[in-house]
PDB file of N, CA and C in Angstrom:
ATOM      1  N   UNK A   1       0.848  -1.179   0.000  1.00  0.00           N
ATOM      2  CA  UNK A   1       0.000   0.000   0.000  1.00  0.00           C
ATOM      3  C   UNK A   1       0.896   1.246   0.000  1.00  0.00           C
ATOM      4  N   UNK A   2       0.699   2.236  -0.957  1.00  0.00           N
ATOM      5  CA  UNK A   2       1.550   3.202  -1.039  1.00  0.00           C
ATOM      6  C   UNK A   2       1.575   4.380   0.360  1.00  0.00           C
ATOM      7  N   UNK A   3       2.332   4.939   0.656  1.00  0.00           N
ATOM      8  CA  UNK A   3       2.608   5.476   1.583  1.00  0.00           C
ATOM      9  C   UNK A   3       1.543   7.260   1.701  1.00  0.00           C
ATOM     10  N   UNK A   4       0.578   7.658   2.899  1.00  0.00           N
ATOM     11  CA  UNK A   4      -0.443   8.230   2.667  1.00  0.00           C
ATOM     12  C   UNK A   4       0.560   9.899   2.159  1.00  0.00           C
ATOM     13  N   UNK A   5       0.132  10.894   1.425  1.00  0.00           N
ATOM     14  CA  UNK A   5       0.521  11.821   1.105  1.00  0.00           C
ATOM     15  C   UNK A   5       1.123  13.034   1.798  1.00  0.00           C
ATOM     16  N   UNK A   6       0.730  12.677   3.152  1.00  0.00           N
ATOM     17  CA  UNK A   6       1.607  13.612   4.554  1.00  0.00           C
ATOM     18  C   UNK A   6       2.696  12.380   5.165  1.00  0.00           C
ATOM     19  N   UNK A   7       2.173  11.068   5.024  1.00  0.00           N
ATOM     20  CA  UNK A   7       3.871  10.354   5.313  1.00  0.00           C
ATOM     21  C   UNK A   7       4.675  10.859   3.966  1.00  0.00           C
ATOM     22  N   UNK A   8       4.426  11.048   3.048  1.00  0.00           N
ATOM     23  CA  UNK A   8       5.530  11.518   2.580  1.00  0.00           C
ATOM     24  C   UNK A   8       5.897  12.598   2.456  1.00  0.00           C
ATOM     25  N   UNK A   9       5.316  13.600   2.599  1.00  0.00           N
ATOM     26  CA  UNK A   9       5.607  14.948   2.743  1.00  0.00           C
ATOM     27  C   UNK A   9       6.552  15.006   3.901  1.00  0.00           C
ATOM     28  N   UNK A  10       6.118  14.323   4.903  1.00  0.00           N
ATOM     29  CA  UNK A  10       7.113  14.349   6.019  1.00  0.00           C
ATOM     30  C   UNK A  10       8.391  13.786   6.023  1.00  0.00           C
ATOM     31  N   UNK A  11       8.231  12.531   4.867  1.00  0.00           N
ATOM     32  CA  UNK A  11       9.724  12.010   5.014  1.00  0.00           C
ATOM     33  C   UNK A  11      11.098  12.991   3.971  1.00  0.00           C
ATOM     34  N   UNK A  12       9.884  13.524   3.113  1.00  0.00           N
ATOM     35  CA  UNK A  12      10.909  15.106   2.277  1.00  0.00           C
ATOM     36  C   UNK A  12      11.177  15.665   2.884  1.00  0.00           C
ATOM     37  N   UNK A  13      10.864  16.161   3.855  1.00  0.00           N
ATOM     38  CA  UNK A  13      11.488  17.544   4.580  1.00  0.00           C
ATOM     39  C   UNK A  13      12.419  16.918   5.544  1.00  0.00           C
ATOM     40  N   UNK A  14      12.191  15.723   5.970  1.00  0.00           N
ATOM     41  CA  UNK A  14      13.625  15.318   6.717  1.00  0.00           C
ATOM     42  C   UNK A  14      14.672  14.887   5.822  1.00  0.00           C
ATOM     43  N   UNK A  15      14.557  14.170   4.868  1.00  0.00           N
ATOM     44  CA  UNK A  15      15.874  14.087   3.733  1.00  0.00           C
ATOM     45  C   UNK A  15      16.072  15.613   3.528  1.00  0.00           C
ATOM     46  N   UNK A  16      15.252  16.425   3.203  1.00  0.00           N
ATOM     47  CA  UNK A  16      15.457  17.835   2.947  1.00  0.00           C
ATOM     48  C   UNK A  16      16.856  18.643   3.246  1.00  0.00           C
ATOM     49  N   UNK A  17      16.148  18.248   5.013  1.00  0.00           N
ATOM     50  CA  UNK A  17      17.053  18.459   5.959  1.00  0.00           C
ATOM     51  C   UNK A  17      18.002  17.979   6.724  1.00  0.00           C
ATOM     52  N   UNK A  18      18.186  16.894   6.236  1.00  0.00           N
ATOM     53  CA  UNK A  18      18.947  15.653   6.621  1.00  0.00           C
ATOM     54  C   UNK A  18      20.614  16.391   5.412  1.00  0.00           C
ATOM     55  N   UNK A  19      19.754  16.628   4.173  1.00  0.00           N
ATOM     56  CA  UNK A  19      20.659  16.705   2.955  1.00  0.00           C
ATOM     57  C   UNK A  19      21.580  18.312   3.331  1.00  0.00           C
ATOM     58  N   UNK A  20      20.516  19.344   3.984  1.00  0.00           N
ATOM     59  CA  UNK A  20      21.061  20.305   4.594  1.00  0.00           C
ATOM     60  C   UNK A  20      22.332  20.782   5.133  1.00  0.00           C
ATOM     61  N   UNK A  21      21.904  19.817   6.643  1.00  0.00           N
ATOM     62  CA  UNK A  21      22.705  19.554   7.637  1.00  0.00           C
ATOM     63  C   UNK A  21      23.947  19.047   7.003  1.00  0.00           C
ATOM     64  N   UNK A  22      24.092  18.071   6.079  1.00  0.00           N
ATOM     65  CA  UNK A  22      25.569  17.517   5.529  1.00  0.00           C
ATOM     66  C   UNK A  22      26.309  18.488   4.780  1.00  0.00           C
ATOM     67  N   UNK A  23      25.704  20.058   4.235  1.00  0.00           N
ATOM     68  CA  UNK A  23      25.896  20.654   3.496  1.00  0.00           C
ATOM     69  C   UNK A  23      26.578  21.356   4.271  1.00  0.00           C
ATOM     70  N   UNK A  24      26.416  21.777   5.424  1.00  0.00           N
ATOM     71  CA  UNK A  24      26.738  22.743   6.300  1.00  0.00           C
ATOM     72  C   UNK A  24      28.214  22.189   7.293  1.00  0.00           C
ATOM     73  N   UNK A  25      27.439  20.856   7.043  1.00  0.00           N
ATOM     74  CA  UNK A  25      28.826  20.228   8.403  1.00  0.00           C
ATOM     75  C   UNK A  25      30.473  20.602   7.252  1.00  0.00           C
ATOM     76  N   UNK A  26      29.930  19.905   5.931  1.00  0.00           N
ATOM     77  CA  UNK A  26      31.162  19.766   4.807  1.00  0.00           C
ATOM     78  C   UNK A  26      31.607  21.088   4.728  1.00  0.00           C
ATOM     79  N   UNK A  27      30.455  22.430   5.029  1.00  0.00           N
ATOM     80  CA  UNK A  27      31.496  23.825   4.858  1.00  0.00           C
ATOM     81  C   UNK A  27      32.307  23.931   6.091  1.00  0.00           C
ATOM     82  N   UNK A  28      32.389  23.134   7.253  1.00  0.00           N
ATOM     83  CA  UNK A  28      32.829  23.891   8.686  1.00  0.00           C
ATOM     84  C   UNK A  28      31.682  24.444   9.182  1.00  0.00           C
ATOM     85  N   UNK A  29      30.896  24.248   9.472  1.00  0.00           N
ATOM     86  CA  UNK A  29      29.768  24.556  10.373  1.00  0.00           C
ATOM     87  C   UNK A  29      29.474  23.425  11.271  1.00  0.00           C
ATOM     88  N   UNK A  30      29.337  24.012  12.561  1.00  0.00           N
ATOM     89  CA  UNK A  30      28.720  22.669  13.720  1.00  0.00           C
ATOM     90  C   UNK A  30      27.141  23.004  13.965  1.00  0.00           C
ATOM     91  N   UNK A  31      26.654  22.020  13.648  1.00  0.00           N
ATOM     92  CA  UNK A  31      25.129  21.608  14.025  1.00  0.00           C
ATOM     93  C   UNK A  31      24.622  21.737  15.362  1.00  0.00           C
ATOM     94  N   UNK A  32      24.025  23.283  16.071  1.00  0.00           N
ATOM     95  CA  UNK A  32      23.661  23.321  17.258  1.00  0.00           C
ATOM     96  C   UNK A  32      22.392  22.725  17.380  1.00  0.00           C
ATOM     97  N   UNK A  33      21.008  22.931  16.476  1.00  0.00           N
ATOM     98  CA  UNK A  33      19.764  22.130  17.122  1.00  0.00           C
ATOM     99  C   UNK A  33      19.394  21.707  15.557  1.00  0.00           C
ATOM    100  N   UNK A  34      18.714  21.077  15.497  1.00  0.00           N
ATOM    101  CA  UNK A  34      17.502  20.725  14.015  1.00  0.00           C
ATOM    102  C   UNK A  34      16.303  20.556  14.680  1.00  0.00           C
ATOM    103  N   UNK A  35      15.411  21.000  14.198  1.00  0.00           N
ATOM    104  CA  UNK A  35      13.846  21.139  14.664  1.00  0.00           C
ATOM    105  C   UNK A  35      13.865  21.811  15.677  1.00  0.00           C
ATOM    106  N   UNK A  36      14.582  22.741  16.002  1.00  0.00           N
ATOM    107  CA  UNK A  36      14.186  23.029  17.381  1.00  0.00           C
ATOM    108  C   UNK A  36      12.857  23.912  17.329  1.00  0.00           C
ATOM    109  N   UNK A  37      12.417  23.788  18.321  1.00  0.00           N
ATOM    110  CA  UNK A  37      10.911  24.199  18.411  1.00  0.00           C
ATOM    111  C   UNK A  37      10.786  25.038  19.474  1.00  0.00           C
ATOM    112  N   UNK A  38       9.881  26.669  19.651  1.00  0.00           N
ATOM    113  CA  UNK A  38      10.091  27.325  20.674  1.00  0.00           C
ATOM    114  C   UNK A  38       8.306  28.273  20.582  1.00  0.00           C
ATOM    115  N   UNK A  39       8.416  28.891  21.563  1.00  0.00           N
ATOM    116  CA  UNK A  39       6.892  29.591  21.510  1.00  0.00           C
ATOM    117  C   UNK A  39       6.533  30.597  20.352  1.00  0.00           C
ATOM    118  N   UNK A  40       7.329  30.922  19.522  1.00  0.00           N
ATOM    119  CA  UNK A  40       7.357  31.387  18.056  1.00  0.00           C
ATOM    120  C   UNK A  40       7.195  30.897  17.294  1.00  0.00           C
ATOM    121  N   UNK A  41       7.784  29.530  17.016  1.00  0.00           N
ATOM    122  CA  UNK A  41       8.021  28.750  16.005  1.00  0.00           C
ATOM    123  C   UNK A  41       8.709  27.967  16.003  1.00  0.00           C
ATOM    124  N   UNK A  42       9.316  27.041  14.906  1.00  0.00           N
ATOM    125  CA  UNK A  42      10.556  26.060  14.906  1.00  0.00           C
ATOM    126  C   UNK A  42      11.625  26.367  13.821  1.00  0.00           C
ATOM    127  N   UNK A  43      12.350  26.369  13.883  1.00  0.00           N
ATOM    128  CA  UNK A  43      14.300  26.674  13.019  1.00  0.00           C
ATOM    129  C   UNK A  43      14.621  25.044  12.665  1.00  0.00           C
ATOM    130  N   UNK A  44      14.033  25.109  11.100  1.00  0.00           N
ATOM    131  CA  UNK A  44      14.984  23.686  10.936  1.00  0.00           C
ATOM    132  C   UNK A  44      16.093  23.129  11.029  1.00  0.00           C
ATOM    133  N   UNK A  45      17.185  24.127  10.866  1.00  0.00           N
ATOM    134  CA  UNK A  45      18.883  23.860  11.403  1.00  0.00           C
ATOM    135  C   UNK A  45      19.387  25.069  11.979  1.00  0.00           C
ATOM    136  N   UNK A  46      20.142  24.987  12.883  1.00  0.00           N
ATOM    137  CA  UNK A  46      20.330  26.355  13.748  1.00  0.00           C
ATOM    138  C   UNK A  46      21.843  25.852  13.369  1.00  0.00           C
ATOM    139  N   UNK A  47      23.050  26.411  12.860  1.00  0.00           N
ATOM    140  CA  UNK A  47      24.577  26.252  12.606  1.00  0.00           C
ATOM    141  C   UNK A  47      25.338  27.299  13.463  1.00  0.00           C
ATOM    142  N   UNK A  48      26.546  27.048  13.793  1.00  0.00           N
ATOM    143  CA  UNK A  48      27.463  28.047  13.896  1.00  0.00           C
ATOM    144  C   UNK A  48      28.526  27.947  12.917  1.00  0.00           C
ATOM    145  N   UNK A  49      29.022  29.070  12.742  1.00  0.00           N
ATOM    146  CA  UNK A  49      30.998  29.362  11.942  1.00  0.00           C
ATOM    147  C   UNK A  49      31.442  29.559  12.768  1.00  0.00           C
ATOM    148  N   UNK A  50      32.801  30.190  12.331  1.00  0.00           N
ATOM    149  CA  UNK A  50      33.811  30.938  13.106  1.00  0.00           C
ATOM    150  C   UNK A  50      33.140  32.086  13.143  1.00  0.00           C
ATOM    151  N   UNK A  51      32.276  32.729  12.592  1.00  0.00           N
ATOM    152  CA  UNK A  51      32.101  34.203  13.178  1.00  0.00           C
ATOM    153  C   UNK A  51      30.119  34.621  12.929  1.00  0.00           C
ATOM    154  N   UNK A  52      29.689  33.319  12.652  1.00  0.00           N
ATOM    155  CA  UNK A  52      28.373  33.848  12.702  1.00  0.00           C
ATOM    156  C   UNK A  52      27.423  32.405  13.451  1.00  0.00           C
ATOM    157  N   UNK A  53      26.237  32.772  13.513  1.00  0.00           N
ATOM    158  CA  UNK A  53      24.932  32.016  14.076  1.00  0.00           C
ATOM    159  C   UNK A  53      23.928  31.806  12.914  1.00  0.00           C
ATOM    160  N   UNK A  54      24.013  30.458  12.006  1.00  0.00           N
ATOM    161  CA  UNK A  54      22.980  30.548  11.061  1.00  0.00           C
ATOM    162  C   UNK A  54      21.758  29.769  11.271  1.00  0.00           C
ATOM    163  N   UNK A  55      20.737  30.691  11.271  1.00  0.00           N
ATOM    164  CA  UNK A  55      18.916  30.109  11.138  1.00  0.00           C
ATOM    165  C   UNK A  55      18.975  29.659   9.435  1.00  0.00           C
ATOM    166  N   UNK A  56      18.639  28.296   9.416  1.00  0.00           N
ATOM    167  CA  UNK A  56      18.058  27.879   8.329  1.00  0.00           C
ATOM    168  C   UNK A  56      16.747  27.047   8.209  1.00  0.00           C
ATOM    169  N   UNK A  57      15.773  28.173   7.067  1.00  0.00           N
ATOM    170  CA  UNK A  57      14.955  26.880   6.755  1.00  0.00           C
ATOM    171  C   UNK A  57      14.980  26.679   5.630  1.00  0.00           C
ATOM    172  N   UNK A  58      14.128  25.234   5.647  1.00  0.00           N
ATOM    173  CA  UNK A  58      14.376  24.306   4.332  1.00  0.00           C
ATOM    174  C   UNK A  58      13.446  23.711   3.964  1.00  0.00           C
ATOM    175  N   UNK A  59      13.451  24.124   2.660  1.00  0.00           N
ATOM    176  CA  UNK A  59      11.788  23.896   1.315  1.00  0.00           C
ATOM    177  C   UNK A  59      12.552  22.968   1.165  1.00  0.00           C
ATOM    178  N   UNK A  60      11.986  21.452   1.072  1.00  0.00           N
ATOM    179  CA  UNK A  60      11.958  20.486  -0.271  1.00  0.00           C
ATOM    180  C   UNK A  60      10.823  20.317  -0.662  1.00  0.00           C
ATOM    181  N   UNK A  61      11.246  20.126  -2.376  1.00  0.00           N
ATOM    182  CA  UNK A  61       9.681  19.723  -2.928  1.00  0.00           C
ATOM    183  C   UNK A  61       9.848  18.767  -3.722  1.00  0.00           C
ATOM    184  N   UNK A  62       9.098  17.895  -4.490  1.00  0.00           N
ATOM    185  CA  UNK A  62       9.540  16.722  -5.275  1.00  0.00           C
ATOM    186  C   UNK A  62       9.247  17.214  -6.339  1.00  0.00           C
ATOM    187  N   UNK A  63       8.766  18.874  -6.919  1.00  0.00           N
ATOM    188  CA  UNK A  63       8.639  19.062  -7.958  1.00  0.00           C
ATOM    189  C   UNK A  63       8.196  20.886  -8.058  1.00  0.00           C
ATOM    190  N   UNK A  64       8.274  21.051  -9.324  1.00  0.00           N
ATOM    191  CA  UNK A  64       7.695  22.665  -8.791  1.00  0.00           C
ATOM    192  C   UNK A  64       6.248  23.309  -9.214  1.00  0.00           C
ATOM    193  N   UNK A  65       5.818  22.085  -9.269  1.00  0.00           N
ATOM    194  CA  UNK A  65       4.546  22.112  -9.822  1.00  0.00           C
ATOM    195  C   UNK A  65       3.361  23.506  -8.663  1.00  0.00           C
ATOM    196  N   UNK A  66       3.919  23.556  -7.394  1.00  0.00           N
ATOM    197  CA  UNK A  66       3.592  24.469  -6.863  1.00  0.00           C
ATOM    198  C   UNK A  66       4.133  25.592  -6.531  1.00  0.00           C
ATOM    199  N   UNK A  67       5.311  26.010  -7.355  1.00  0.00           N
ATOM    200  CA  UNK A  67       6.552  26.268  -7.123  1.00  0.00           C
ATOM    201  C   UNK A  67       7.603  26.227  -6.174  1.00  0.00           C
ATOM    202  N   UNK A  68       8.651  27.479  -6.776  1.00  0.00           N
ATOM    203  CA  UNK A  68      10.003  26.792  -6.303  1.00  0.00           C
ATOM    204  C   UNK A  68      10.062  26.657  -4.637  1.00  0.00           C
ATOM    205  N   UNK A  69      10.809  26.146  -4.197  1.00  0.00           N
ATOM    206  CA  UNK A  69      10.897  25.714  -3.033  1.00  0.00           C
ATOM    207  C   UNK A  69      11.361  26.977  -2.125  1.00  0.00           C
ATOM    208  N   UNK A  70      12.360  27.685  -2.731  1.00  0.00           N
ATOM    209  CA  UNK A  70      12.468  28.938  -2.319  1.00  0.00           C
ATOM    210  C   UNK A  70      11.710  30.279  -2.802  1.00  0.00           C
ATOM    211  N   UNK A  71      10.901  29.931  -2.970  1.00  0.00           N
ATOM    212  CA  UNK A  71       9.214  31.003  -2.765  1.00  0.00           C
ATOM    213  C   UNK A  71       8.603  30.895  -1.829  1.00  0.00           C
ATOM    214  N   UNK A  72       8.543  29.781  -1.110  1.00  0.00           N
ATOM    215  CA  UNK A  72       7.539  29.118  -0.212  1.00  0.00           C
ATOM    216  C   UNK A  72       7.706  29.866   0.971  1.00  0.00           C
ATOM    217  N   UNK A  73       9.139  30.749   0.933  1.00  0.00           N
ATOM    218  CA  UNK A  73       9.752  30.834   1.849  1.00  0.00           C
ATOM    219  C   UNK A  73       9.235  32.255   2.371  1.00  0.00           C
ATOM    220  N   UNK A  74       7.949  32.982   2.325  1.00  0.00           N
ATOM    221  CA  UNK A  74       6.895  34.240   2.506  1.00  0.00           C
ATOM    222  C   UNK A  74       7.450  34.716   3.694  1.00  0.00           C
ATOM    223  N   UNK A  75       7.118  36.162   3.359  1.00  0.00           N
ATOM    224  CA  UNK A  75       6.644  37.440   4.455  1.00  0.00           C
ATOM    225  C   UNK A  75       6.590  36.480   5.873  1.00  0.00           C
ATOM    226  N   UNK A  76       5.485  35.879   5.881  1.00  0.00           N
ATOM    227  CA  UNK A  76       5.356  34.994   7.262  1.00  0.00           C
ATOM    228  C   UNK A  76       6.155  34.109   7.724  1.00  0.00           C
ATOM    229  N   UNK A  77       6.557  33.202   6.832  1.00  0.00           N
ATOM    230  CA  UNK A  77       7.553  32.176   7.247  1.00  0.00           C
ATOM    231  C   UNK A  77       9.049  32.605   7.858  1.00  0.00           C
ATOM    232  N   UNK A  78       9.622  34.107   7.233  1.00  0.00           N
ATOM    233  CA  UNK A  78      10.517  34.541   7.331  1.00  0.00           C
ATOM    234  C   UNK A  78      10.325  35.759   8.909  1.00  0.00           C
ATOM    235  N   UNK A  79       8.858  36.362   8.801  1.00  0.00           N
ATOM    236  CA  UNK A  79       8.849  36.992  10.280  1.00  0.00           C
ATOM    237  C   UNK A  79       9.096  35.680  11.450  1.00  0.00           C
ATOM    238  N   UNK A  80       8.578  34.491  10.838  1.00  0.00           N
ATOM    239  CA  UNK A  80       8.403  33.560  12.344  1.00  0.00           C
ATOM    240  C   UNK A  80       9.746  33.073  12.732  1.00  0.00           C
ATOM    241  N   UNK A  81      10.082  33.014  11.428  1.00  0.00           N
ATOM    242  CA  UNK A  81      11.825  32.432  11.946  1.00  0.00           C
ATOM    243  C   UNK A  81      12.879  33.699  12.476  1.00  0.00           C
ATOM    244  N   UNK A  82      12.183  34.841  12.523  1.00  0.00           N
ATOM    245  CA  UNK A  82      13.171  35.961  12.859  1.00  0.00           C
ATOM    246  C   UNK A  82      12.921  35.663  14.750  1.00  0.00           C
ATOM    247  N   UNK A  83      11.245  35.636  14.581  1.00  0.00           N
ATOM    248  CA  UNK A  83      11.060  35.649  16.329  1.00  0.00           C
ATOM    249  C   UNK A  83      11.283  34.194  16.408  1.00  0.00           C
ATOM    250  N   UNK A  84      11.515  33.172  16.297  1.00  0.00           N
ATOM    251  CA  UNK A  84      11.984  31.704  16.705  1.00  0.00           C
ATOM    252  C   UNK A  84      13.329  32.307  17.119  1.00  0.00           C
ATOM    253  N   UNK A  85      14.058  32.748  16.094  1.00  0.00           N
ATOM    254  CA  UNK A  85      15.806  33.101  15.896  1.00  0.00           C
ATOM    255  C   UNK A  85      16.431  33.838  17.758  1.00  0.00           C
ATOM    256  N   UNK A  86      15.262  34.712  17.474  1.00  0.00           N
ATOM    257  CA  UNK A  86      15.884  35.952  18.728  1.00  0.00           C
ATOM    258  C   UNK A  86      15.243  35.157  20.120  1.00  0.00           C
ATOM    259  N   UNK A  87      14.373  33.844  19.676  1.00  0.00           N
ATOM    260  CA  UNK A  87      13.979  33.019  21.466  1.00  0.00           C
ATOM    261  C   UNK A  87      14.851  32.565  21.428  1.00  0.00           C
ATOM    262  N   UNK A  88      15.551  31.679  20.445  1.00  0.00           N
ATOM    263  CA  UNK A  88      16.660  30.729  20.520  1.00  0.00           C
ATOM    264  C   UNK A  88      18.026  31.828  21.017  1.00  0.00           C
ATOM    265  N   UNK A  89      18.293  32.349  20.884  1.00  0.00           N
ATOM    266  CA  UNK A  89      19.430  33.283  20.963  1.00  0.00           C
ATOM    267  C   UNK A  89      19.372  33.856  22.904  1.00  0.00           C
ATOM    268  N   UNK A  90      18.280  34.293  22.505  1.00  0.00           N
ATOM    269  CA  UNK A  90      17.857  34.705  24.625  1.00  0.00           C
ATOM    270  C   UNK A  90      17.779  33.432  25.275  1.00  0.00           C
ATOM    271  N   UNK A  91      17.582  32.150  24.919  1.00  0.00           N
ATOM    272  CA  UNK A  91      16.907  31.087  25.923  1.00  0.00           C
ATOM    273  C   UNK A  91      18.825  31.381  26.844  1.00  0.00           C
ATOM    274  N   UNK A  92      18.390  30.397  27.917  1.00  0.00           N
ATOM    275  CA  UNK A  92      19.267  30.303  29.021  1.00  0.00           C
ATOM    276  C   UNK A  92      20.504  29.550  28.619  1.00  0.00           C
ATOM    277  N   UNK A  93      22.104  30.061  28.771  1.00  0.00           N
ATOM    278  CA  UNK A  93      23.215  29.176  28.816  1.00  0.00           C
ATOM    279  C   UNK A  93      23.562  29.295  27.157  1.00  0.00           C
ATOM    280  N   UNK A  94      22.617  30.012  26.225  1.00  0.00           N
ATOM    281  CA  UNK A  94      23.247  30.354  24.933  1.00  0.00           C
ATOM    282  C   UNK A  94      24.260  31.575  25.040  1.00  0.00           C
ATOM    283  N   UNK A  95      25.623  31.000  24.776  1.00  0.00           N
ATOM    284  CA  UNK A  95      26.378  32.120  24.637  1.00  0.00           C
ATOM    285  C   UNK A  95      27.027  32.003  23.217  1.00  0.00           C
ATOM    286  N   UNK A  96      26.130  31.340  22.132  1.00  0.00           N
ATOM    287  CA  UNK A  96      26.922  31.432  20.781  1.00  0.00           C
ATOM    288  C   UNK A  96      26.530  32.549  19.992  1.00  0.00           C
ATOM    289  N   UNK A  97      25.634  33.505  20.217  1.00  0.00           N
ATOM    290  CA  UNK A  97      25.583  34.725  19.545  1.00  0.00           C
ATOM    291  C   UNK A  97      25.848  36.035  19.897  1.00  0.00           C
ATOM    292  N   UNK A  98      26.840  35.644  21.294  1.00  0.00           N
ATOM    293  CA  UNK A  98      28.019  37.123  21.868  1.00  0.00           C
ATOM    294  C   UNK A  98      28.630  37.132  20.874  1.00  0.00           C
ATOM    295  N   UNK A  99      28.881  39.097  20.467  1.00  0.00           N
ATOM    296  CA  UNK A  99      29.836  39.004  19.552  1.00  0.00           C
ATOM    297  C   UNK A  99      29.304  38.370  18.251  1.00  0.00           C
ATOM    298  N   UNK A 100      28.405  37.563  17.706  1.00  0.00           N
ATOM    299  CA  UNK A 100      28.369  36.860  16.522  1.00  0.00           C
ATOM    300  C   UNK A 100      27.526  37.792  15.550  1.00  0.00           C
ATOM    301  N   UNK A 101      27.769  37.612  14.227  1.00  0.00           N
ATOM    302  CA  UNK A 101      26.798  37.774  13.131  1.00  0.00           C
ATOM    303  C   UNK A 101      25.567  36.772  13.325  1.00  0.00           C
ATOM    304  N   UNK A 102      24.437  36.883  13.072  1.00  0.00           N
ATOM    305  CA  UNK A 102      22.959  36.327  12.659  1.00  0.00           C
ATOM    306  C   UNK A 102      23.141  36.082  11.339  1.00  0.00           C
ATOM    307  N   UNK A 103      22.724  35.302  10.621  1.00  0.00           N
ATOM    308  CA  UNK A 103      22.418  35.052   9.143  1.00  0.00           C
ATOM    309  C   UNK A 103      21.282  33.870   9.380  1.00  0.00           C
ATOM    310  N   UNK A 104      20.111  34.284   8.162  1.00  0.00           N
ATOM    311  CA  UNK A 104      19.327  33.313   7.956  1.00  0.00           C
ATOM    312  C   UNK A 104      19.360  32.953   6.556  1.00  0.00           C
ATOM    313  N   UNK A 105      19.647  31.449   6.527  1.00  0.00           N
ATOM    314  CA  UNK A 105      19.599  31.085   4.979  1.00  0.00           C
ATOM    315  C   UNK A 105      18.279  30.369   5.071  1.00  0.00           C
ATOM    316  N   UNK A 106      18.269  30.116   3.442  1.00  0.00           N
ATOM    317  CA  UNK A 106      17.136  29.367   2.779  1.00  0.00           C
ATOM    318  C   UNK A 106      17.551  28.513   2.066  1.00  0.00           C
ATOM    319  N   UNK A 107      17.434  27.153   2.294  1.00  0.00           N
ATOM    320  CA  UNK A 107      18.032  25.386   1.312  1.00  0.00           C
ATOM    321  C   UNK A 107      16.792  25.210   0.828  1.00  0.00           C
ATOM    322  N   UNK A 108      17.146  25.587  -0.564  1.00  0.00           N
ATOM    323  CA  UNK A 108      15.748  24.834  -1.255  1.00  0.00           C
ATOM    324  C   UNK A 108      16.182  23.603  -2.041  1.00  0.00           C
ATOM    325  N   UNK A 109      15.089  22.547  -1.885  1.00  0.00           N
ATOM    326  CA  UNK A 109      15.946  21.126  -2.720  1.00  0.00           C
ATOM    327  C   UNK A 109      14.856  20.682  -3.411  1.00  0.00           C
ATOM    328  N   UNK A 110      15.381  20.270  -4.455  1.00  0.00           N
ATOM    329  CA  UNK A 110      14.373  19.682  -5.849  1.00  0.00           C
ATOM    330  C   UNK A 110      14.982  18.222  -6.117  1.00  0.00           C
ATOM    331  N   UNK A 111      14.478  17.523  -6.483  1.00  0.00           N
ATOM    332  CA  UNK A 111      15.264  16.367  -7.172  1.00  0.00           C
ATOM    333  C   UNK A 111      16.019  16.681  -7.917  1.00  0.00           C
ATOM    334  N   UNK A 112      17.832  16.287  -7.852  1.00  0.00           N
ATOM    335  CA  UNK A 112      18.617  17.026  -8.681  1.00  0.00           C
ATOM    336  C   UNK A 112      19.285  17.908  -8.498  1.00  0.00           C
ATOM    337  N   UNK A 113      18.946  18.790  -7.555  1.00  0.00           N
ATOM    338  CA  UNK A 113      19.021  20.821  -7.495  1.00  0.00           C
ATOM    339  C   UNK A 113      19.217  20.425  -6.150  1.00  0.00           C
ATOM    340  N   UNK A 114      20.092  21.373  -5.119  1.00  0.00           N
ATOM    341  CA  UNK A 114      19.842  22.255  -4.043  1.00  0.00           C
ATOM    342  C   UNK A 114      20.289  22.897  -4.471  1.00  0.00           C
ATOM    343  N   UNK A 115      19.580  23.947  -3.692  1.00  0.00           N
ATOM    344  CA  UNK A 115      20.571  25.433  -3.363  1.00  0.00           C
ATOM    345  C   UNK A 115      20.159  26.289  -2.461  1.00  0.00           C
ATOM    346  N   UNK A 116      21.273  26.951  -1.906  1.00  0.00           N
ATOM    347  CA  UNK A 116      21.439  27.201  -0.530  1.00  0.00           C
ATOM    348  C   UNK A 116      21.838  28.950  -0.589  1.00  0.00           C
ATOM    349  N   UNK A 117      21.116  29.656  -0.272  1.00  0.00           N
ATOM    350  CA  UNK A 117      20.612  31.047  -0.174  1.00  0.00           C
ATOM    351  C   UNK A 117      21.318  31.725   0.898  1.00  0.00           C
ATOM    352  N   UNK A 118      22.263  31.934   0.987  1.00  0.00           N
ATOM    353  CA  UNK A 118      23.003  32.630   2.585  1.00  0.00           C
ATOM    354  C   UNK A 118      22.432  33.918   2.519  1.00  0.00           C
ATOM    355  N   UNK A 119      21.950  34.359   4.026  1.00  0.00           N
ATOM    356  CA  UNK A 119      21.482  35.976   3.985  1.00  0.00           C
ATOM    357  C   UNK A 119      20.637  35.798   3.061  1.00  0.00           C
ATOM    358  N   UNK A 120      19.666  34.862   3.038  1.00  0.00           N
ATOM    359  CA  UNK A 120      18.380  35.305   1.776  1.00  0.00           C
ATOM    360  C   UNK A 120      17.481  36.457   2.187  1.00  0.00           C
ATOM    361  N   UNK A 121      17.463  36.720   4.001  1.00  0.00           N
ATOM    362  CA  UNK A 121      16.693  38.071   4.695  1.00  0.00           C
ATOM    363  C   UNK A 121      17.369  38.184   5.855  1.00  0.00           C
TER     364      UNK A 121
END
């Protein structure tokens, strides 16, 4: 029996982000949370560098029949991850954004395609 249309939606956005996360580790970035979830919202990969704190979220789509994956990425989606960004940053015992740059990217992945948007807002 084929798999119902939100199990798979769900299992895209974790390869999505699964595919992400490897993208980020291979530049020098360490993986502080994935999914983290807070009274704003949730940050699909939260990274650090040597000199910044990156919020990323991440469109996969299996096609662009609704379009691109980095469209999806609206006015709203981008206010919620600003206030997710600044809970995650205040919660207690975070001291990785003293001193740091903020950047929020956008990983959009297609079959075939990523691409990865640094500072997309």
């Amino acid at each position: 029996m084929p798999a119902a249309p939100a199990a798979r939606h769900l299992r895209l956005g974790r390869w999505g982000e699964q595919l992400a996360v490897r993208i980020y580790r291979r530049d020098g970035y360490r993986i502080l949370a994935r999914n983290w979830r807070g009274r704003c919202g949730e940050v699909d990969v939260i990274a650090v560098g040597p000199h910044e704190v990156v919020f990323c979220e991440v469109k996969a789509r299996s096609s662009v029949r609704h379009g691109s994956p980095l469209e999806a990425v609206d006015r709203r989606r981008r206010d919620r991850l600003r206030r997710a960004a600044a809970e995650w940053l205040a919660g207690p015992g975070r001291s990785h954004g003293d001193g740091m740059a903020v950047r929020f990217d956008v990983v959009g992945i297609l079959p075939g395609r990523i691409e990865r948007v640094e500072g997309a807002f």
